[in-house]
Structures are given as C-alpha cells and as structure tokens.
C-alpha atoms as a PDB file:
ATOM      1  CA  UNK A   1     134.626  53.859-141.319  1.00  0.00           C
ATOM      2  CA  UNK A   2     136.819  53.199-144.235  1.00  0.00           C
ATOM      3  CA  UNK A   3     135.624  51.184-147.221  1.00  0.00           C
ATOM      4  CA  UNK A   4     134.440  50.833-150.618  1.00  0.00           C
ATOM      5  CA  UNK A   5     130.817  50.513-151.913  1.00  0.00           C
ATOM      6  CA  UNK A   6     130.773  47.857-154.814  1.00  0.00           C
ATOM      7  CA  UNK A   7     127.463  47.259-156.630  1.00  0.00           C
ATOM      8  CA  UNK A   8     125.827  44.551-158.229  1.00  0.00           C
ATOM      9  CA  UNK A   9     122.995  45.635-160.232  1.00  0.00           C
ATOM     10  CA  UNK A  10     122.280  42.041-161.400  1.00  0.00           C
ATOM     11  CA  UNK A  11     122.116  40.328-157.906  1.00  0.00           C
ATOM     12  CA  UNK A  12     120.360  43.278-156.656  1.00  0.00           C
ATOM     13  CA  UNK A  13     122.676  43.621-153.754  1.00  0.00           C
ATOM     14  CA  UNK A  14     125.722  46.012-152.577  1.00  0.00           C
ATOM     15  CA  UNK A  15     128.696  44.672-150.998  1.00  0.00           C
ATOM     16  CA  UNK A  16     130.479  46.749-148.165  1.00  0.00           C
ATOM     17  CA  UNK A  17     134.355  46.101-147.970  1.00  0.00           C
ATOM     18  CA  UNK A  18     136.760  48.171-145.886  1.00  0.00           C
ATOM     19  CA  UNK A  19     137.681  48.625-142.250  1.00  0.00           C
ATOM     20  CA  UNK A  20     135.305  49.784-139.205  1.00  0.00           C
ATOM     21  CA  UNK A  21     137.103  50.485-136.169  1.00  0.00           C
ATOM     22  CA  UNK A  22     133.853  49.515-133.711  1.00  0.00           C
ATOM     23  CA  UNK A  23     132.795  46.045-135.207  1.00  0.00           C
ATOM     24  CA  UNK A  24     134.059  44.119-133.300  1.00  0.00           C
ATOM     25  CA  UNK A  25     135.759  41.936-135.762  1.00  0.00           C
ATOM     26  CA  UNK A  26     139.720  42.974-135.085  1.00  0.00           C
ATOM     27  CA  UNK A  27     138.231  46.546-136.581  1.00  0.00           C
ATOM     28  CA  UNK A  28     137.110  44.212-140.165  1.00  0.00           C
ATOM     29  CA  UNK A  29     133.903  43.829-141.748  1.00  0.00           C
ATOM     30  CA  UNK A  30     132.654  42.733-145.169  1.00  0.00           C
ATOM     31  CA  UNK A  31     129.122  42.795-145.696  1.00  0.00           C
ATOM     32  CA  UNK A  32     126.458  42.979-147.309  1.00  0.00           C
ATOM     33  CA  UNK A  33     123.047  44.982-147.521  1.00  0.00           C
ATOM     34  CA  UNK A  34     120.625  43.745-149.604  1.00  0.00           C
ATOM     35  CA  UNK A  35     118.071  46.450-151.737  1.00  0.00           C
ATOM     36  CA  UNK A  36     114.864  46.786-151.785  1.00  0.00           C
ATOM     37  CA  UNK A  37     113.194  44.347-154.995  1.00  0.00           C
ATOM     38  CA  UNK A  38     111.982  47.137-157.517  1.00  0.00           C
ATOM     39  CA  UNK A  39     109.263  45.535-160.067  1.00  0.00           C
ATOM     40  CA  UNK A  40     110.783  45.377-163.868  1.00  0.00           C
ATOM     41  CA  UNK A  41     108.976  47.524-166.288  1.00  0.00           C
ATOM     42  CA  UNK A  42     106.358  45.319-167.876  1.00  0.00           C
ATOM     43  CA  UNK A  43     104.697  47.906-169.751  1.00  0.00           C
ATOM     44  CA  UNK A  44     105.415  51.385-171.190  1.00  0.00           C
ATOM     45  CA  UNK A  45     103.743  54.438-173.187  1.00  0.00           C
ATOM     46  CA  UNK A  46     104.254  57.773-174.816  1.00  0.00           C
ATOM     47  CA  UNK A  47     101.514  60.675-173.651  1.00  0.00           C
ATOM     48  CA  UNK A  48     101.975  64.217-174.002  1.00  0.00           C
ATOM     49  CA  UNK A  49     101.449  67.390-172.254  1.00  0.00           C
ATOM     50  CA  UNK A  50      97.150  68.206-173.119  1.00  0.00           C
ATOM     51  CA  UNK A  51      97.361  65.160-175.230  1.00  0.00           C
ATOM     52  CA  UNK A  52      98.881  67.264-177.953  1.00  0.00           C
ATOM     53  CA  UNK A  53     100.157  65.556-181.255  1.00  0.00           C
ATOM     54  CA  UNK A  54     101.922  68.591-182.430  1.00  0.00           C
ATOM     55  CA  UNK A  55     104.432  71.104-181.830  1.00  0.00           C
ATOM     56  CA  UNK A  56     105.193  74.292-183.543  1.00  0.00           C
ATOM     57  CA  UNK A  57     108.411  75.094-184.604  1.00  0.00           C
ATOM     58  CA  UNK A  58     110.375  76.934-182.001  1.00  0.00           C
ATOM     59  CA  UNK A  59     108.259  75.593-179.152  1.00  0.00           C
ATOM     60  CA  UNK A  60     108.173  73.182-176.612  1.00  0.00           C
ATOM     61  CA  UNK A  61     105.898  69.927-175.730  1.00  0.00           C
ATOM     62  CA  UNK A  62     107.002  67.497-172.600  1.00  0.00           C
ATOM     63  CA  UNK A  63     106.339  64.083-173.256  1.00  0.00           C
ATOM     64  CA  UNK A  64     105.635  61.812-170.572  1.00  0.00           C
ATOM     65  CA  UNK A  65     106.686  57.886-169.921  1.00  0.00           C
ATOM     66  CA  UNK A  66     104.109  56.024-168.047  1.00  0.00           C
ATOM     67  CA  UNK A  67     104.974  52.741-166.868  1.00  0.00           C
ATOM     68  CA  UNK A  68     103.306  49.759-165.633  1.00  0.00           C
ATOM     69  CA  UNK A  69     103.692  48.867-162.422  1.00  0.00           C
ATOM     70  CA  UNK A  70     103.367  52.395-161.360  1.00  0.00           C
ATOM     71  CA  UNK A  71     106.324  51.010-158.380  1.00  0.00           C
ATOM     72  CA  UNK A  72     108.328  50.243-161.358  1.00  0.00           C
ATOM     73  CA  UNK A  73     111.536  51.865-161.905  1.00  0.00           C
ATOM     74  CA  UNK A  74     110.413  54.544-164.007  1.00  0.00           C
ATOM     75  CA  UNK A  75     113.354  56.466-165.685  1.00  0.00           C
ATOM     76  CA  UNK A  76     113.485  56.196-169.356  1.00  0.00           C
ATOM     77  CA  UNK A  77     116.114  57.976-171.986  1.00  0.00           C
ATOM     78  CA  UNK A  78     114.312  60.075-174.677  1.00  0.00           C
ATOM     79  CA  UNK A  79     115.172  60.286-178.286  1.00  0.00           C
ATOM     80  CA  UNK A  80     113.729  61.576-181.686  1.00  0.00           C
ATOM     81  CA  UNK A  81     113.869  59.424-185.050  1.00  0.00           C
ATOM     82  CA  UNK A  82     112.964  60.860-188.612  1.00  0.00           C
ATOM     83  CA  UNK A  83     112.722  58.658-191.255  1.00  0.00           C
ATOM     84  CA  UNK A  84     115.664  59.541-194.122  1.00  0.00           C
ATOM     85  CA  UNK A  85     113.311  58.754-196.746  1.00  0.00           C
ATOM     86  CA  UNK A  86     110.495  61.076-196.087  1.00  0.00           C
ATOM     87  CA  UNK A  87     110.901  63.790-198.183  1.00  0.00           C
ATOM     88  CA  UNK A  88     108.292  65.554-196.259  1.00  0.00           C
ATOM     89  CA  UNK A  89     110.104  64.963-192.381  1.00  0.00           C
ATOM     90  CA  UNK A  90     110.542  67.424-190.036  1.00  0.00           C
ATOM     91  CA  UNK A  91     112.693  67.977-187.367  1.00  0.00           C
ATOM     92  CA  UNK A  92     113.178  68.153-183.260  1.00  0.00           C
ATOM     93  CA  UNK A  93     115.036  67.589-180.216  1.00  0.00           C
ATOM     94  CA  UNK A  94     114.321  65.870-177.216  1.00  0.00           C
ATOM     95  CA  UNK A  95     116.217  66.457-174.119  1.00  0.00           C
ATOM     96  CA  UNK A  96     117.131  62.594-173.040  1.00  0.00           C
ATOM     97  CA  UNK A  97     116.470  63.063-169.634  1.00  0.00           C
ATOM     98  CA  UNK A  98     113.142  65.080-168.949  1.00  0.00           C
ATOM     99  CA  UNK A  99     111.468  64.481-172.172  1.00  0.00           C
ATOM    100  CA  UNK A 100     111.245  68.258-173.094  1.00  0.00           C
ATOM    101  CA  UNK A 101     110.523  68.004-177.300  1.00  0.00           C
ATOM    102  CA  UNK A 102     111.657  70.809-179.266  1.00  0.00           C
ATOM    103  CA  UNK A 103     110.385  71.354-182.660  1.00  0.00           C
ATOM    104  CA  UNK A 104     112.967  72.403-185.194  1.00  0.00           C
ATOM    105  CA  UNK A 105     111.410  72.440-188.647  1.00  0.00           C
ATOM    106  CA  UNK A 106     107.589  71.087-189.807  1.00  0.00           C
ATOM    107  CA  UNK A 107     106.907  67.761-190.910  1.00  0.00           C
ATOM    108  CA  UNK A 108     106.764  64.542-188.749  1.00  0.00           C
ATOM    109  CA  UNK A 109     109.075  63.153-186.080  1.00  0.00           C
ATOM    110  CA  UNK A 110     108.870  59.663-184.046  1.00  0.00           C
ATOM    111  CA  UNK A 111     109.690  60.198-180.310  1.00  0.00           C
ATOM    112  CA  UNK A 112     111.130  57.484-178.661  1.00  0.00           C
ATOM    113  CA  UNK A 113     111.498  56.134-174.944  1.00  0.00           C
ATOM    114  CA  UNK A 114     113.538  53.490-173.899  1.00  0.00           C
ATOM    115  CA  UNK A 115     113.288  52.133-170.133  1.00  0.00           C
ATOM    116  CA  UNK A 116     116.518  52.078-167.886  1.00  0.00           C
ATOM    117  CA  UNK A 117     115.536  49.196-165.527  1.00  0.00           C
ATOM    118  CA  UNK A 118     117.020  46.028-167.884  1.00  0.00           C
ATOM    119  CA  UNK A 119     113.685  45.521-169.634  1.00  0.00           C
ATOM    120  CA  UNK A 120     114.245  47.132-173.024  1.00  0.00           C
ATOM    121  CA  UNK A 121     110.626  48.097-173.461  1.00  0.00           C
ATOM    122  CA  UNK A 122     110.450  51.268-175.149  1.00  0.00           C
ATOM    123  CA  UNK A 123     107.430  53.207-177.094  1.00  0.00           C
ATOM    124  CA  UNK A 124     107.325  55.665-179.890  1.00  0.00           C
ATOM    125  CA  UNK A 125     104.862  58.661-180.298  1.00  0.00           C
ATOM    126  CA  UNK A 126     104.178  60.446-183.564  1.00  0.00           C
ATOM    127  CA  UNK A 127     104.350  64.270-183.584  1.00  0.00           C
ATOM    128  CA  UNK A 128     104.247  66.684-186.045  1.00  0.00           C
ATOM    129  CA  UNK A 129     106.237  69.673-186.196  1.00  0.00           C
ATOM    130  CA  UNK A 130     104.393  72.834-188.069  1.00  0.00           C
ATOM    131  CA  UNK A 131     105.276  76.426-189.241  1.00  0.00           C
ATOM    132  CA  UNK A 132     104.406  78.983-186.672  1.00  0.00           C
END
C-alpha cells in the first residue's frame, strides 16, 4: 500500500489517497474512514495534587484538568500568569504538557489551562508560592 493520510480535523474525517495493489480498482483507491465523534469540552477546572493551594519554592505541585464529559477530549496546555503590577507576585513554572508547577520565588501565581479540543474553555487556579 502506497498513499498519503490527509486529515480533516473540522469534518472529523481522514481521507486515504494513494495506490493499493489488491483493491480491485486497476490497483486505485481513495477513501475515506470516518472517526469516532469525541464530545467537545463543555466544562473545565483546575484541582491540585491533596487539594493544595501552595507550593514552596523549589518544589513541585501537579495540577490536574478535569473536564466535563469525562469522554471528552481531555488534553489541555498549561501555563502560569503573574500579574506585572503586584508588587508582592511570585513566581513559577508549569510544564505545558503534564501540569507539573514549579515554584520559583514566594508570592502569588495564576495557573492556567486551556483545552485542545476547539472549545477554548480554559480555567485558572490561584497558588501561592512561599519561602522554604
């Protein structure tokens, strides 16, 4: 089988174009196969590992996306936000993948999670960072 696999996210299907030797069609086939419907995201929010609401500063916390339905697509990109004009803010990183928070230095930090299925829900969670 020789082909190409071209996707279309927003008709939900995947078109198959190439040559196959054995389909009986003079060895050509275009197809297509259609996915399996995956529910949109219709609701989202923040938790964290023991419910915590704070990290210390060299330590970790995961945070956790839960969404609703729970057959929803369910991957979500992570971020931290500090507000500029908070003299008091701290600092942290988030790995944008697994949701693994990092704090940096104390104050407060917004975490932030954005869903990947075409919804654009997202949901922030308020940590603070503290001294060790």
């Amino acid at each position: 089988m020789y082909g190409t696999l071209i996707e279309d996210v927003t008709l939900e299907e995947y078109q198959i174009l190439g040559i196959f030797p054995k389909s009986g069609v003079g060895g050509h086939f275009v197809g297509t196969i259609v996915q399996d419907h995956v529910p949109s995201v219709t609701a989202l929010t923040i938790t964290s590992e023991g419910d915590a609401t704070t990290v210390v500063e060299g330590a970790t916390l995961q945070m956790y996306a839960n969404v609703t339905p729970v057959d929803a697509y369910d991957r979500v990109i992570w971020s931290v936000w500090t507000n500029p004009d908070n003299p008091d803010r701290g600092e942290a990183t988030i790995d944008p993948i697994t949701g693994l928070l990092t704090g940096v230095s104390d104050g407060p930090v917004t975490v932030i999670a954005k869903a990947l299925d075409g919804s654009l829900l997202d949901d922030t969670f308020s940590v603070t960072v503290t001294a060790p």
